[in-house]
Protein backbone atom coordinates (compact mmCIF):
# COMPACT_ATOMS: atom_id res chain seq x y z
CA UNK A 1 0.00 0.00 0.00
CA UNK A 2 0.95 3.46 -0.69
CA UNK A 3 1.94 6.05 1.73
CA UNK A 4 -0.47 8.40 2.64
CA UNK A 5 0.81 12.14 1.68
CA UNK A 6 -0.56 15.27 3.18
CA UNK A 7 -1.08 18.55 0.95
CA UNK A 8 1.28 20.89 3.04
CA UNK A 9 3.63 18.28 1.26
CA UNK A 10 2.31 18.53 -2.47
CA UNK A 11 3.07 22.82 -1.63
CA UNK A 12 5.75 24.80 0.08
CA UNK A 13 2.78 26.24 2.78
CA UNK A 14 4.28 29.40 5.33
CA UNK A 15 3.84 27.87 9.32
CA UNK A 16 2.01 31.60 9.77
CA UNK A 17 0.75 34.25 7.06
CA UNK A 18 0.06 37.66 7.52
CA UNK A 19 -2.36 40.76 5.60
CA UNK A 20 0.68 42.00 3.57
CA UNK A 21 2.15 38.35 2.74
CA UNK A 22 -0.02 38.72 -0.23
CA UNK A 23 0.03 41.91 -1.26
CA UNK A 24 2.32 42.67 -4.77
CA UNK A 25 4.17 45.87 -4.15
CA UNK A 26 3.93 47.40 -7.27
CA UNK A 27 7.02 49.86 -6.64
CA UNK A 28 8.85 46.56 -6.15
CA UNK A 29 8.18 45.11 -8.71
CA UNK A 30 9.99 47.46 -11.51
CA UNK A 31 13.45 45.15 -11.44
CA UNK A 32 11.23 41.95 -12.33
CA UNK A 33 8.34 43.32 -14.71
CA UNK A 34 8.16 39.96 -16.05
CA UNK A 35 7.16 38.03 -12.92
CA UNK A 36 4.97 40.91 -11.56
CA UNK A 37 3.03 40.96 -14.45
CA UNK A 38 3.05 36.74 -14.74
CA UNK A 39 1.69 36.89 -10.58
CA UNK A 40 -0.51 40.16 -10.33
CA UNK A 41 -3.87 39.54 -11.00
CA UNK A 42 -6.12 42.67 -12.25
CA UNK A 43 -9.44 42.83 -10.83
CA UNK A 44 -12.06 44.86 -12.10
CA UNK A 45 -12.32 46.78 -8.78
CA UNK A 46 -8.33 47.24 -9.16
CA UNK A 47 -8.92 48.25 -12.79
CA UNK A 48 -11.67 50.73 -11.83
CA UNK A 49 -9.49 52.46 -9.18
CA UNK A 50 -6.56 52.46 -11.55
CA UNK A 51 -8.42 53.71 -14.16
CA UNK A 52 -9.94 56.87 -11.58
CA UNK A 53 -6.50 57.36 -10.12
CA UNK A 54 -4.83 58.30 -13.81
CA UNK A 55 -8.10 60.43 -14.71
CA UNK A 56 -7.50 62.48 -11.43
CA UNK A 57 -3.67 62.65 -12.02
CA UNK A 58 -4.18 63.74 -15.83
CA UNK A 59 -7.00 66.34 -14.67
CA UNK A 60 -4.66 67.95 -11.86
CA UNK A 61 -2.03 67.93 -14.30
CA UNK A 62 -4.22 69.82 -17.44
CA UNK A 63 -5.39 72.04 -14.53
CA UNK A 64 -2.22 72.79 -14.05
CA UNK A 65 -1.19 73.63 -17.61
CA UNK A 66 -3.87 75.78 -17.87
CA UNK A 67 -3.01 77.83 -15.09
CA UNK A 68 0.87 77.58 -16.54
CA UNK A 69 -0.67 78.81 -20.04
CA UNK A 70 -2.64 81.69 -18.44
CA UNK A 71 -0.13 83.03 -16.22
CA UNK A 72 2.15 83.39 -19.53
CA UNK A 73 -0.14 84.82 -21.31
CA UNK A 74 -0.58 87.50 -19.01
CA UNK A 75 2.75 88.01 -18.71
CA UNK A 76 3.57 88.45 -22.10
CA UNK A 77 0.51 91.22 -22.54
CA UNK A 78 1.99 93.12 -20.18
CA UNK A 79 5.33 93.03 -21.77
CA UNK A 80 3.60 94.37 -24.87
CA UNK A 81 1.52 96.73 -22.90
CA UNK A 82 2.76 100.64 -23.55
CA UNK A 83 4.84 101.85 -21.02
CA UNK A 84 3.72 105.48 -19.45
CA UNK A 85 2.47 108.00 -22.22
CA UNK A 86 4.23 107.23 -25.82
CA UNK A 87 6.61 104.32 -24.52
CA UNK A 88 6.60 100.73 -24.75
């Protein structure tokens, strides 16, 4: 008869695990973009909160240019602006 085999032997199990034992850090993960992609799963909450994350970041940053743009603008039609009676 066979001997009987338990699954902690089939798998390398931890003895304790803890909240952040499964977590991927992301920042991490940048020397090894192969195996972070090939073990990070995507789920559609993640994707949703990715996906509002980079609209907030790209609206602070157009709000931003804007403000860049108008404070130029300004600048430069004051430069051009005359200068006390007759001057530039």
């Amino acid at each position: 008869m066979a001997e009987p085999f338990r699954v902690k032997d089939l798998f390398s199990l931890p003895e304790h695990i803890r909240k952040g034992d499964f977590v991927i850090k992301l920042a991490e993960g940048i020397d090894d973009p192969k195996a972070t992609v090939a073990t990070y799963k995507v789920t559609p909450a993640l994707a949703d909160a990715f996906d509002r994350a980079l609209r907030l970041g790209l609206g602070a940053a157009r709000s931003q240019a804007e403000a860049i743009d108008d404070r130029v603008d300004r600048s430069c039609a004051s430069a051009r602006a005359p200068r006390g009676p007759g001057r530039w």
